[in-house]
PDB file of N, CA and C in Angstrom:
ATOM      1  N   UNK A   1     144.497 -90.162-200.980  1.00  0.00           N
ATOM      2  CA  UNK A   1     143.095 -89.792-200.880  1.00  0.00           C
ATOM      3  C   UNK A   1     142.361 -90.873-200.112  1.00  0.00           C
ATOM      4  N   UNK A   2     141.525 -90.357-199.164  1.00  0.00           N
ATOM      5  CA  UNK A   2     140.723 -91.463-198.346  1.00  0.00           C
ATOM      6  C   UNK A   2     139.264 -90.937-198.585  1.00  0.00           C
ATOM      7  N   UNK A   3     138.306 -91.990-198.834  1.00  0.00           N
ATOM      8  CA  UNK A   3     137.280 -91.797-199.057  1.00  0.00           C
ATOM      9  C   UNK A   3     135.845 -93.275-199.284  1.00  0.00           C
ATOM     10  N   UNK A   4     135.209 -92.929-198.688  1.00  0.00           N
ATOM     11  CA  UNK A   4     133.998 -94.282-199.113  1.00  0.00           C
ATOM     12  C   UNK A   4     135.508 -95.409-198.131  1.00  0.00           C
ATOM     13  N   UNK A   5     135.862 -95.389-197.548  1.00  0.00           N
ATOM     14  CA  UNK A   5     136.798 -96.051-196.634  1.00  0.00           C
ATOM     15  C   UNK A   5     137.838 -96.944-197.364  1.00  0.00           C
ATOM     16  N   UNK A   6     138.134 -96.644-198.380  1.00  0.00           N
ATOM     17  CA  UNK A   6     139.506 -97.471-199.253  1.00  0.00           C
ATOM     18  C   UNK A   6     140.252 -96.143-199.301  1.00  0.00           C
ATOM     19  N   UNK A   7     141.674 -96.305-198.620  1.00  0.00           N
ATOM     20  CA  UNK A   7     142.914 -95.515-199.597  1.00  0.00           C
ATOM     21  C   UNK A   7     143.077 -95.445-200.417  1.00  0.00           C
ATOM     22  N   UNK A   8     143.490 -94.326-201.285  1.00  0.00           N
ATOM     23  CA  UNK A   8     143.522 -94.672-202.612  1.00  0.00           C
ATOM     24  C   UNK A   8     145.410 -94.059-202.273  1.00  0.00           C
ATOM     25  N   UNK A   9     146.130 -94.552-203.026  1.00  0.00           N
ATOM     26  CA  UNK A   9     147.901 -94.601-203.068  1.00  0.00           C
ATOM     27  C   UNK A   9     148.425 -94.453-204.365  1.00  0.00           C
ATOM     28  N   UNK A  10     149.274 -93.202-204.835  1.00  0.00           N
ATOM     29  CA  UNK A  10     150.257 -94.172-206.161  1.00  0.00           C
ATOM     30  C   UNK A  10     151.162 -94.775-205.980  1.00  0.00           C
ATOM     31  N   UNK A  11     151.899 -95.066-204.791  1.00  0.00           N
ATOM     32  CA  UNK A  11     152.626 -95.823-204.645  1.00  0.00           C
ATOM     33  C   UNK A  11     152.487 -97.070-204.066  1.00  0.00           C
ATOM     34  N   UNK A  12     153.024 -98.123-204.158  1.00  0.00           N
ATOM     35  CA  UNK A  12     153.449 -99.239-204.293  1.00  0.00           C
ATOM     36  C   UNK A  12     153.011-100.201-202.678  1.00  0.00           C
ATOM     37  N   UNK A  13     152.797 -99.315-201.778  1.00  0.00           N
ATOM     38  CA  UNK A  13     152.580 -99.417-200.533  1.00  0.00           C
ATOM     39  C   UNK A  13     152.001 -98.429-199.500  1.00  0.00           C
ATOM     40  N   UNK A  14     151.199 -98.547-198.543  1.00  0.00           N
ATOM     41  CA  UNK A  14     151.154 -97.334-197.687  1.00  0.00           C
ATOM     42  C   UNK A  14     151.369 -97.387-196.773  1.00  0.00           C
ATOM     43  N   UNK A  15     152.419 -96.507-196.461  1.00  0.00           N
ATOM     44  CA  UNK A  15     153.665 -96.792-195.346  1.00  0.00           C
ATOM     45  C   UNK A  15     153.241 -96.769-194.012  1.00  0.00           C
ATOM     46  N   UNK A  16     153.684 -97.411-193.146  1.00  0.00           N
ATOM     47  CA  UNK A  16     153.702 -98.094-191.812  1.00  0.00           C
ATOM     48  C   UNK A  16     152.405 -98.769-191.594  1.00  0.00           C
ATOM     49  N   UNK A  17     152.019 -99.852-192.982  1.00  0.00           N
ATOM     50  CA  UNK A  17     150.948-100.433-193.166  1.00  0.00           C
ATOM     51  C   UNK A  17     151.554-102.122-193.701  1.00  0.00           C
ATOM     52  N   UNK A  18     150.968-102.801-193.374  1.00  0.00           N
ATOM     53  CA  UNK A  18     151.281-104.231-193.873  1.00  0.00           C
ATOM     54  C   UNK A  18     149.841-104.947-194.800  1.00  0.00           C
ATOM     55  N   UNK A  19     150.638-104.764-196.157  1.00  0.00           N
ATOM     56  CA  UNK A  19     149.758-105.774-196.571  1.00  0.00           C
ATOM     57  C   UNK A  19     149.327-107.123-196.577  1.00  0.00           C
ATOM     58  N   UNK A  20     148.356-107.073-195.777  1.00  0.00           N
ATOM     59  CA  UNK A  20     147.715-108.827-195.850  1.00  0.00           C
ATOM     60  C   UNK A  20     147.642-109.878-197.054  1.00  0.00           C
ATOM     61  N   UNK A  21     146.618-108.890-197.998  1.00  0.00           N
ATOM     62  CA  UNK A  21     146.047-109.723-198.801  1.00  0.00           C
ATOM     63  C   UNK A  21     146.383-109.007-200.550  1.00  0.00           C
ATOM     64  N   UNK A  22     146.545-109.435-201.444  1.00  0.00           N
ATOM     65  CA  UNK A  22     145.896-108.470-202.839  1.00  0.00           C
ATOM     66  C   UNK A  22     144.710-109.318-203.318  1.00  0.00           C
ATOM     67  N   UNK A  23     143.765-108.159-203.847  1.00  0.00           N
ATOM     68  CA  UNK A  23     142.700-108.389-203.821  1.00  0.00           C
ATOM     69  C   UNK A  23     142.563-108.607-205.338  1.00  0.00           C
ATOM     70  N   UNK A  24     143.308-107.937-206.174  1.00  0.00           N
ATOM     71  CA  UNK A  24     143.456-107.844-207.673  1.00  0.00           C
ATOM     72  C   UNK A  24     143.051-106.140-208.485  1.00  0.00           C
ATOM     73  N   UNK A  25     143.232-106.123-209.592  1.00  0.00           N
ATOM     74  CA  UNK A  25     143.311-105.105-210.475  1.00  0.00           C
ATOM     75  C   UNK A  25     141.655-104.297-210.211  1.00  0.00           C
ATOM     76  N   UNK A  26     141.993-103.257-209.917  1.00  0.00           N
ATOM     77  CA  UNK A  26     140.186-102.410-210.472  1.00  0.00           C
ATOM     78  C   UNK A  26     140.326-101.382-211.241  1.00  0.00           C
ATOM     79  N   UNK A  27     139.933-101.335-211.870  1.00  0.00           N
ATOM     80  CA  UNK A  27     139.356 -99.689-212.912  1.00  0.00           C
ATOM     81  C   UNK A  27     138.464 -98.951-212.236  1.00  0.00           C
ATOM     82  N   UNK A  28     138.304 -97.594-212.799  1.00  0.00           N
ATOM     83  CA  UNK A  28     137.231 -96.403-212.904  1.00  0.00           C
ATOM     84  C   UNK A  28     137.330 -95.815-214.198  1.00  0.00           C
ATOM     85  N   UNK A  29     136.380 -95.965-214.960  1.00  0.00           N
ATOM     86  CA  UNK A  29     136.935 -95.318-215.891  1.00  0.00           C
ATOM     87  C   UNK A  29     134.997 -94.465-216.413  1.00  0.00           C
ATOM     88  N   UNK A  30     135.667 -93.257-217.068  1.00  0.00           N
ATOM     89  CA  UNK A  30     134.591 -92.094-217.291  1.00  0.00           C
ATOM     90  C   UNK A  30     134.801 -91.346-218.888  1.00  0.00           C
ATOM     91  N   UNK A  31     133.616 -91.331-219.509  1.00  0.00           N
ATOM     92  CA  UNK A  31     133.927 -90.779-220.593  1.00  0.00           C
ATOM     93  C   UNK A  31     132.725 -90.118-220.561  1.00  0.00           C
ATOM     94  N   UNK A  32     133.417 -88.554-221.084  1.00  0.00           N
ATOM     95  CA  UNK A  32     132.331 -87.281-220.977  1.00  0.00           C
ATOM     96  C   UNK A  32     132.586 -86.661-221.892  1.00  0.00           C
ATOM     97  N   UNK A  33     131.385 -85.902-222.623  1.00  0.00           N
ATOM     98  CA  UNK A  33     131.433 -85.123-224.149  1.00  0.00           C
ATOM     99  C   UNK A  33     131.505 -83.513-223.379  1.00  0.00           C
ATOM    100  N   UNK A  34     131.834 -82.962-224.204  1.00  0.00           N
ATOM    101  CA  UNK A  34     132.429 -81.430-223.955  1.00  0.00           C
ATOM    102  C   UNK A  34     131.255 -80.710-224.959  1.00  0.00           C
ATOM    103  N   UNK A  35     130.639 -79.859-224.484  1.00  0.00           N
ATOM    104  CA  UNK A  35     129.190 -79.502-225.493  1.00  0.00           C
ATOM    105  C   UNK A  35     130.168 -78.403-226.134  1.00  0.00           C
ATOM    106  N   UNK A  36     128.983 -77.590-226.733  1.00  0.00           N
ATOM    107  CA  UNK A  36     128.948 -76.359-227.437  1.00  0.00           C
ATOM    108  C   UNK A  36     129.691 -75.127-226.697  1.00  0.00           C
ATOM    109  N   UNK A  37     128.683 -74.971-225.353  1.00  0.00           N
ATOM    110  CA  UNK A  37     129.231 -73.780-224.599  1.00  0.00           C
ATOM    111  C   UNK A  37     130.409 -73.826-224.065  1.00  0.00           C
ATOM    112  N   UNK A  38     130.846 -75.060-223.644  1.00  0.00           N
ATOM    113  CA  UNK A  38     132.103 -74.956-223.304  1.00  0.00           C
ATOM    114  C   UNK A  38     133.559 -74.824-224.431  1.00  0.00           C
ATOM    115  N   UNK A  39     133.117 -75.310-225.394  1.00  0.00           N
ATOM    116  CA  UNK A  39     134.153 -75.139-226.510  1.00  0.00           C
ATOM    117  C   UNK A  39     134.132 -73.307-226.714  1.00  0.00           C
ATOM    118  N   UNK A  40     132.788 -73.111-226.629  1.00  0.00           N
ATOM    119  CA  UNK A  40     133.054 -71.870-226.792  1.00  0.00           C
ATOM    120  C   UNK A  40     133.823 -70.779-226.058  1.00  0.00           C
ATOM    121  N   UNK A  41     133.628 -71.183-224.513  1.00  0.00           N
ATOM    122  CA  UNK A  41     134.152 -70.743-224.043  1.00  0.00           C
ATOM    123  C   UNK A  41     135.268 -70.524-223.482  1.00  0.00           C
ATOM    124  N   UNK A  42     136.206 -72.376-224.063  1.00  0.00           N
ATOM    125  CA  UNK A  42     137.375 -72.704-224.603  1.00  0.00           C
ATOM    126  C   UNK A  42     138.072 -71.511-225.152  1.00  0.00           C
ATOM    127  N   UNK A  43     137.325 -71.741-226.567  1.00  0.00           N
ATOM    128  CA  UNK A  43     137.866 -70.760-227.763  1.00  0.00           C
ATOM    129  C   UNK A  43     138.283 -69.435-227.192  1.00  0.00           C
ATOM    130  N   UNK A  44     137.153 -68.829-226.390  1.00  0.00           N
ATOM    131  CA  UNK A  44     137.654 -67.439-225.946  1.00  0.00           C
ATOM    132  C   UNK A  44     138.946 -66.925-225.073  1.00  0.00           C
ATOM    133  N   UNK A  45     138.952 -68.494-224.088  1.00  0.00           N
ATOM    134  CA  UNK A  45     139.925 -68.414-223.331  1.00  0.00           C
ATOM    135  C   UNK A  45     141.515 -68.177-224.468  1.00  0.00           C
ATOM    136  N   UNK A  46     141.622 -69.385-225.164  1.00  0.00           N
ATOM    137  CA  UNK A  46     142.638 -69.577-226.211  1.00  0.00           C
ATOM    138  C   UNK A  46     142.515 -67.692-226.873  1.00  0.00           C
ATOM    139  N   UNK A  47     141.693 -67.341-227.195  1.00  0.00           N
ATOM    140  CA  UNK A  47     142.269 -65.706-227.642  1.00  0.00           C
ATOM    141  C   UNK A  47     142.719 -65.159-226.606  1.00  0.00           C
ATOM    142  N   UNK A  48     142.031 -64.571-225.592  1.00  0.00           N
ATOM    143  CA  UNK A  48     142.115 -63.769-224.701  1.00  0.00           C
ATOM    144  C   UNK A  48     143.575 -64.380-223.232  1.00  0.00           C
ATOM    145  N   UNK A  49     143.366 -65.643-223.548  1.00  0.00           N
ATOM    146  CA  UNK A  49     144.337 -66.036-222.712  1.00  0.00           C
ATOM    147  C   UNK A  49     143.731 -66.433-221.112  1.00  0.00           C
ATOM    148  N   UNK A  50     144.336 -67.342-220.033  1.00  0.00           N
ATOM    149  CA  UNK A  50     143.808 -67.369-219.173  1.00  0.00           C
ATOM    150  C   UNK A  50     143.773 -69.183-218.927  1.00  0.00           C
ATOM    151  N   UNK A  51     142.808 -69.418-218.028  1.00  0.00           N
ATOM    152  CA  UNK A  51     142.984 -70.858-217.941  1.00  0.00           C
ATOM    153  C   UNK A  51     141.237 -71.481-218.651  1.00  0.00           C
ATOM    154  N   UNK A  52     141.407 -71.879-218.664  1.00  0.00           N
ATOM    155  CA  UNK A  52     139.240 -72.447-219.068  1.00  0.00           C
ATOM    156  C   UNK A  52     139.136 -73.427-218.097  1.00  0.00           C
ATOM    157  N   UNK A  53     138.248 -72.196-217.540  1.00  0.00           N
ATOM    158  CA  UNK A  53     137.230 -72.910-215.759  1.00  0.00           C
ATOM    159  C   UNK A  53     136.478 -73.768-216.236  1.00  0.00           C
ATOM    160  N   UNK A  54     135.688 -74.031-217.628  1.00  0.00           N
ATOM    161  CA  UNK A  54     134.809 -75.078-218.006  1.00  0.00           C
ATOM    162  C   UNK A  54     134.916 -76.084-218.230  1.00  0.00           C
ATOM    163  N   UNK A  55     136.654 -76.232-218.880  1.00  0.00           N
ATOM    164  CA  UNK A  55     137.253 -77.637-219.287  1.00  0.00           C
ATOM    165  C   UNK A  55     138.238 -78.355-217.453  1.00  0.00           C
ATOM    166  N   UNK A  56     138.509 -77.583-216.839  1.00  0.00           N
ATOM    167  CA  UNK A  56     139.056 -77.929-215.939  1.00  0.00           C
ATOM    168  C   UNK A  56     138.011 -78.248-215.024  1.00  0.00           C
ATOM    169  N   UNK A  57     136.763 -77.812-214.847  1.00  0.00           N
ATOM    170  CA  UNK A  57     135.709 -78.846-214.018  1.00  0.00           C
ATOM    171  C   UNK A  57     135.264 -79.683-214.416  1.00  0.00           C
ATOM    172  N   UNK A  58     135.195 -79.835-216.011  1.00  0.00           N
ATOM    173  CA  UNK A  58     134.874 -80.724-216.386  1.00  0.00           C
ATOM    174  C   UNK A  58     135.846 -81.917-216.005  1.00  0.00           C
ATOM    175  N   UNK A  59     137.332 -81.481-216.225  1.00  0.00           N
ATOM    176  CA  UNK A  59     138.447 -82.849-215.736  1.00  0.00           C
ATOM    177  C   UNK A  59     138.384 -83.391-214.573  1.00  0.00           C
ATOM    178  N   UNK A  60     138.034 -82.067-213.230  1.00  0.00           N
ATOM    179  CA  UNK A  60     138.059 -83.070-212.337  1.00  0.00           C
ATOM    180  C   UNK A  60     137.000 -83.066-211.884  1.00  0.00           C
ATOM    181  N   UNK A  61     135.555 -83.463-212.771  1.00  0.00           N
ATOM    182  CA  UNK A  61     134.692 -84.362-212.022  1.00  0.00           C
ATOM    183  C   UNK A  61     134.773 -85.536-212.877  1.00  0.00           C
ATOM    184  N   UNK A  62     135.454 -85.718-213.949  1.00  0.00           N
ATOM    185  CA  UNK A  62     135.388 -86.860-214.740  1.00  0.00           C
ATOM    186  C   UNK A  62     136.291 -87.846-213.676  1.00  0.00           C
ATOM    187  N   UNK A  63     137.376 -87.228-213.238  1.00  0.00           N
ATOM    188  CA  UNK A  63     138.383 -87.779-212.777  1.00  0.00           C
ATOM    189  C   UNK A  63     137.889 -88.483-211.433  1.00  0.00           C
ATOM    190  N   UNK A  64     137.210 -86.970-210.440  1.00  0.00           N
ATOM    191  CA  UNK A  64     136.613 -87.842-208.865  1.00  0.00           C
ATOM    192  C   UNK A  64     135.597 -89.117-209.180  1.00  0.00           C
ATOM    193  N   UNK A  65     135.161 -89.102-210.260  1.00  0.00           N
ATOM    194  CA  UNK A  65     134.270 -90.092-210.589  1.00  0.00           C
ATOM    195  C   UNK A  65     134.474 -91.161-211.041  1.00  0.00           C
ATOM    196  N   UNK A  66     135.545 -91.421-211.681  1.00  0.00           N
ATOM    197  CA  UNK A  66     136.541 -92.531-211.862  1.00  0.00           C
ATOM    198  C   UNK A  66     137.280 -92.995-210.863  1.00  0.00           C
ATOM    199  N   UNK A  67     137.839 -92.041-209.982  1.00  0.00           N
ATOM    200  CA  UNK A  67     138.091 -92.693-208.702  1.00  0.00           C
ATOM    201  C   UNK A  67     137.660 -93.467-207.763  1.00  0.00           C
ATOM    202  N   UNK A  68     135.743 -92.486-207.764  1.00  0.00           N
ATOM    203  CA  UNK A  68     134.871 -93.029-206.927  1.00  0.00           C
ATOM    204  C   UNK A  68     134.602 -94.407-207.427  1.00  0.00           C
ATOM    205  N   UNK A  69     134.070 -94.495-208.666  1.00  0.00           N
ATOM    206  CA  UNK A  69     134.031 -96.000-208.930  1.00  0.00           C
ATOM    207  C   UNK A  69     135.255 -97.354-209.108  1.00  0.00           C
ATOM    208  N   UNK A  70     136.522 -96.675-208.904  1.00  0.00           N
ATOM    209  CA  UNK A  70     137.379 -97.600-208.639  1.00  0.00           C
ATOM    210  C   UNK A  70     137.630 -97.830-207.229  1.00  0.00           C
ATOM    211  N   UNK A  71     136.541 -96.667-206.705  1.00  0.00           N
ATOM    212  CA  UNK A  71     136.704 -97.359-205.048  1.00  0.00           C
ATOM    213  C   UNK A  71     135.624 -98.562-204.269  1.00  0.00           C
ATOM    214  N   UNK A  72     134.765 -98.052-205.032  1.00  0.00           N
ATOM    215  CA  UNK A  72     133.739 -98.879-205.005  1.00  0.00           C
ATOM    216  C   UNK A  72     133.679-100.363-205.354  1.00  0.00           C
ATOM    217  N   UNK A  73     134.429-100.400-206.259  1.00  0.00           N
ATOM    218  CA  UNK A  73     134.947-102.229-207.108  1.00  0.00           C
ATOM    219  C   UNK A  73     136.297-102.575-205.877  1.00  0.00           C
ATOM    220  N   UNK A  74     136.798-102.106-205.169  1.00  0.00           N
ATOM    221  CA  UNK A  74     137.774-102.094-204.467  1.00  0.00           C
ATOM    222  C   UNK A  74     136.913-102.546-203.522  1.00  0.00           C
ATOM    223  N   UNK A  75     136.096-101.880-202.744  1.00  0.00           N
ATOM    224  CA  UNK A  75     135.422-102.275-201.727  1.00  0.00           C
ATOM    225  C   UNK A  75     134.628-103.472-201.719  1.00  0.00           C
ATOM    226  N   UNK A  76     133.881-103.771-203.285  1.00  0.00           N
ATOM    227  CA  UNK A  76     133.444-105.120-203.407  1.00  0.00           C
ATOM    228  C   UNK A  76     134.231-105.874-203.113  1.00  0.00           C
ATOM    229  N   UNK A  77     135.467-106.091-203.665  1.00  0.00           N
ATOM    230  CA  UNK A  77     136.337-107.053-203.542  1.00  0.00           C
ATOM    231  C   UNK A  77     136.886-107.416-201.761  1.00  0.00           C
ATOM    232  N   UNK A  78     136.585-106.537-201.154  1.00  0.00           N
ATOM    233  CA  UNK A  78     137.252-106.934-199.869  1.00  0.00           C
ATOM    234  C   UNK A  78     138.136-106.235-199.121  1.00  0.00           C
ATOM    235  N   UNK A  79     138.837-105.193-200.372  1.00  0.00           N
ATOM    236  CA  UNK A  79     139.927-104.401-200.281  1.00  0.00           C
ATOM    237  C   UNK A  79     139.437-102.999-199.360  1.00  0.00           C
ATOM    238  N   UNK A  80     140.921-102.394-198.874  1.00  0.00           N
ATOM    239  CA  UNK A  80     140.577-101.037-197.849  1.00  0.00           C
ATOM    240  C   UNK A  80     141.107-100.302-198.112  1.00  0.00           C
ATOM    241  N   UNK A  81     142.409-100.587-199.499  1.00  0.00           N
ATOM    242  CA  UNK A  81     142.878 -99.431-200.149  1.00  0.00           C
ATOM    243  C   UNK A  81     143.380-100.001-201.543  1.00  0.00           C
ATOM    244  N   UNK A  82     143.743 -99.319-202.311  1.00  0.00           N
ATOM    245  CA  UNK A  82     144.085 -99.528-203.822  1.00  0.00           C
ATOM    246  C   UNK A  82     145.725 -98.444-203.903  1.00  0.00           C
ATOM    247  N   UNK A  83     146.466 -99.582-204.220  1.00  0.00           N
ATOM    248  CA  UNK A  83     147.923 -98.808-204.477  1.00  0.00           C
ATOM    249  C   UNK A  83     148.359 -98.992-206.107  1.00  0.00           C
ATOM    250  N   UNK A  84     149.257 -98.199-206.316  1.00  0.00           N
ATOM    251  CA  UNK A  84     149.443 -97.902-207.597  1.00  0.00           C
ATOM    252  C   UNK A  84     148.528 -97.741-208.778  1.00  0.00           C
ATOM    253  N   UNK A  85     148.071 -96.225-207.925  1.00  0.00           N
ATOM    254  CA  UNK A  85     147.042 -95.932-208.374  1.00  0.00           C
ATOM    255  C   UNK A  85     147.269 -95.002-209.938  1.00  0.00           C
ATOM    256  N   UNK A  86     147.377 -95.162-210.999  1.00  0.00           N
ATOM    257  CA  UNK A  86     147.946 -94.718-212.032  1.00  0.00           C
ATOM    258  C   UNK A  86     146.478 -93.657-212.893  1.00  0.00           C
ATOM    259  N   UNK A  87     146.561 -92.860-213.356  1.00  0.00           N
ATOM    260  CA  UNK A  87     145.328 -91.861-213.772  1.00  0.00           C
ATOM    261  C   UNK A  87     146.012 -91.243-215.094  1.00  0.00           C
ATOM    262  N   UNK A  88     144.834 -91.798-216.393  1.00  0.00           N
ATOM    263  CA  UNK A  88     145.296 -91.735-217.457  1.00  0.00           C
ATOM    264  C   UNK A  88     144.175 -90.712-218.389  1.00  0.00           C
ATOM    265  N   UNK A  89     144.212 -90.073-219.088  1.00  0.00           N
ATOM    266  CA  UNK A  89     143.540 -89.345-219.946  1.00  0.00           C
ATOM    267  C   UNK A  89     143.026 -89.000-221.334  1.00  0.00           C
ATOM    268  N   UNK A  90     142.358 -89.268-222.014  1.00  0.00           N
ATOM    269  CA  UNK A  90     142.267 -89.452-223.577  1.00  0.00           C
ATOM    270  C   UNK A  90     141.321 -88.894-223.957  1.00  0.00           C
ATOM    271  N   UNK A  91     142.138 -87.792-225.263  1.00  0.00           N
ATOM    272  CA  UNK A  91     140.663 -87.677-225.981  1.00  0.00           C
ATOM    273  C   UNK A  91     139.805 -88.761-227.358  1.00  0.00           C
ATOM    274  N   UNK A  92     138.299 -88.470-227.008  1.00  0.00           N
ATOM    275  CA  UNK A  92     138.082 -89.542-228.174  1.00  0.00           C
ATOM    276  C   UNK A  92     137.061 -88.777-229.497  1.00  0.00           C
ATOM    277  N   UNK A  93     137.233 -88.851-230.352  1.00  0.00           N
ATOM    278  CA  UNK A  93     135.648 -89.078-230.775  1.00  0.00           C
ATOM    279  C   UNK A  93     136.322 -87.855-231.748  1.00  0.00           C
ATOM    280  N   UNK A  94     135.257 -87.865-232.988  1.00  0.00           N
ATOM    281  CA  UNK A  94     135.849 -87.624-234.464  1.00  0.00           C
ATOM    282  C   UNK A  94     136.306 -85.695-234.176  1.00  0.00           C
ATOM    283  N   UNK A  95     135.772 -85.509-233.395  1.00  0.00           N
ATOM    284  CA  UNK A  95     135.881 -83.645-233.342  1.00  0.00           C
ATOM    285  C   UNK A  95     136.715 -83.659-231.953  1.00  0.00           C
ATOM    286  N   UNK A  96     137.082 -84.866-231.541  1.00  0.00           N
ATOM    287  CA  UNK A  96     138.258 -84.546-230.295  1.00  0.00           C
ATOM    288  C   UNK A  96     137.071 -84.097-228.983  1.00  0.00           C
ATOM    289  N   UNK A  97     135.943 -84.245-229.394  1.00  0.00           N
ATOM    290  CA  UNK A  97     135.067 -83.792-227.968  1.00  0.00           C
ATOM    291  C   UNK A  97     134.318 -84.456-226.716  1.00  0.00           C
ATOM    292  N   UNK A  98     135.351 -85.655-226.662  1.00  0.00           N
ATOM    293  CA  UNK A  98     135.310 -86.984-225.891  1.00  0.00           C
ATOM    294  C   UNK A  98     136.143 -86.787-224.897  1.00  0.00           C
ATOM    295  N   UNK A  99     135.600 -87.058-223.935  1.00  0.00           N
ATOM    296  CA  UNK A  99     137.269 -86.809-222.630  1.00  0.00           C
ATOM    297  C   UNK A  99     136.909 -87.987-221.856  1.00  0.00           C
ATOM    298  N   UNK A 100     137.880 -89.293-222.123  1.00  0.00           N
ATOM    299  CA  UNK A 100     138.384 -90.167-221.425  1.00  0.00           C
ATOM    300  C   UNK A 100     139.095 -89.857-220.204  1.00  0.00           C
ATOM    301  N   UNK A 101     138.848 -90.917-218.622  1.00  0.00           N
ATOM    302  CA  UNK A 101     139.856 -90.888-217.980  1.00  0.00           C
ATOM    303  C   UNK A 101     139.529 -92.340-217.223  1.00  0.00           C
ATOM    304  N   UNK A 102     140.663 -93.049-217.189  1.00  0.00           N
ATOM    305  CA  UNK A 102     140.706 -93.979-216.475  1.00  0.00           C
ATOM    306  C   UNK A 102     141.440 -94.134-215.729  1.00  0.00           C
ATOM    307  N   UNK A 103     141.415 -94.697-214.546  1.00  0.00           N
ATOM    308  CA  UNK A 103     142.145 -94.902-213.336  1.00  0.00           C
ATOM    309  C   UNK A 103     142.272 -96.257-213.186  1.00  0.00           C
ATOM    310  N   UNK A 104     143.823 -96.359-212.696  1.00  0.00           N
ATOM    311  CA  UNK A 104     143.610 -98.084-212.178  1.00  0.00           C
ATOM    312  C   UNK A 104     144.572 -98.271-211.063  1.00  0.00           C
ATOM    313  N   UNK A 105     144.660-100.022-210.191  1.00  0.00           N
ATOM    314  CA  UNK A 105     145.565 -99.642-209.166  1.00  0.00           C
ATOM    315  C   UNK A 105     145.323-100.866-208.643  1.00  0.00           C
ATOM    316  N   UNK A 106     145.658-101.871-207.855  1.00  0.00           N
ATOM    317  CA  UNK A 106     145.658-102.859-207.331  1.00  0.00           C
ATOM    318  C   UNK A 106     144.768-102.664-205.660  1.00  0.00           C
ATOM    319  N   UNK A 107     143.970-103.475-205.940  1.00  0.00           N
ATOM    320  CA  UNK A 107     143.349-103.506-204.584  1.00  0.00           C
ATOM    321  C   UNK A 107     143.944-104.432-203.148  1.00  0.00           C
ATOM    322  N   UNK A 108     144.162-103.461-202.520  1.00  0.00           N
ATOM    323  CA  UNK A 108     144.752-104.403-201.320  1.00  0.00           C
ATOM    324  C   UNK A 108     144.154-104.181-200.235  1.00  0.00           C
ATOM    325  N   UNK A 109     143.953-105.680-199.124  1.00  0.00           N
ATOM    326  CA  UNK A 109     143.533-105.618-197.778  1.00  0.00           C
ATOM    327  C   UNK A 109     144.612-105.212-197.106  1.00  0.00           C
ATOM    328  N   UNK A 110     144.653-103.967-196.207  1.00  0.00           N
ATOM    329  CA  UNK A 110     145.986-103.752-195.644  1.00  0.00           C
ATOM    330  C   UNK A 110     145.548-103.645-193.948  1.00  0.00           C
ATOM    331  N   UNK A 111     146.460-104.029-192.996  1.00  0.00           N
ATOM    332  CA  UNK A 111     146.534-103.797-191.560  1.00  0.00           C
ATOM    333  C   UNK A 111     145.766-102.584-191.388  1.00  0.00           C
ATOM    334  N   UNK A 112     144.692-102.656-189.673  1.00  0.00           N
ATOM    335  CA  UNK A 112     144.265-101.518-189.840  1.00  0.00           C
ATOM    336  C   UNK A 112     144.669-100.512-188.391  1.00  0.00           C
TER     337      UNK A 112
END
């Protein structure tokens, strides 16, 4: 993924690129509550069957947004891309209606 001008990589390197520099570790991390309507409309999915459009936009804007801000701490640092980029998920909170996601990945200055 390229974006806000840092690579973002899960792997280890980005190929036919030389890393210069490491810049060090960054996070993104996002935690978002899941209301009423969407549980509800959870629930219906779970009878009727199907996928739930409400919980899956909800994932990936939690997610682009964790990215975005691990690109952003990337870019402070100096860095032009972030490799091993790892994307993790959790629920929190006493009714499970917490949706964790954090991202992390090493920031590197790489050849341009």
């Amino acid at each position: 993924m390229k974006g806000n001008s840092v690579i973002l990589s899960t792997t280890p390197n980005i190929e036919g690129k030389k890393i210069l520099a490491y810049k060090g570790i960054v996070v993104g991390e996002v935690i978002s509550g899941v209301d009423f309507v969407k549980d509800f409309a959870a629930g219906l999915t779970n009878i009727f069957g199907g996928r739930s459009g409400s919980y899956e936009s909800e994932l990936i804007e939690a997610r682009e947004t964790a990215l975005r801000e691990m690109q952003s701490r990337a870019l402070a640092l100096g860095a032009n891309a972030v490799v091993g980029v790892d994307i993790d998920y959790e629920v929190l909170g006493q009714a499970n209606n917490m949706l964790m996601v954090t991202v992390s990945g090493t920031a590197v200055l790489i050849e341009q």
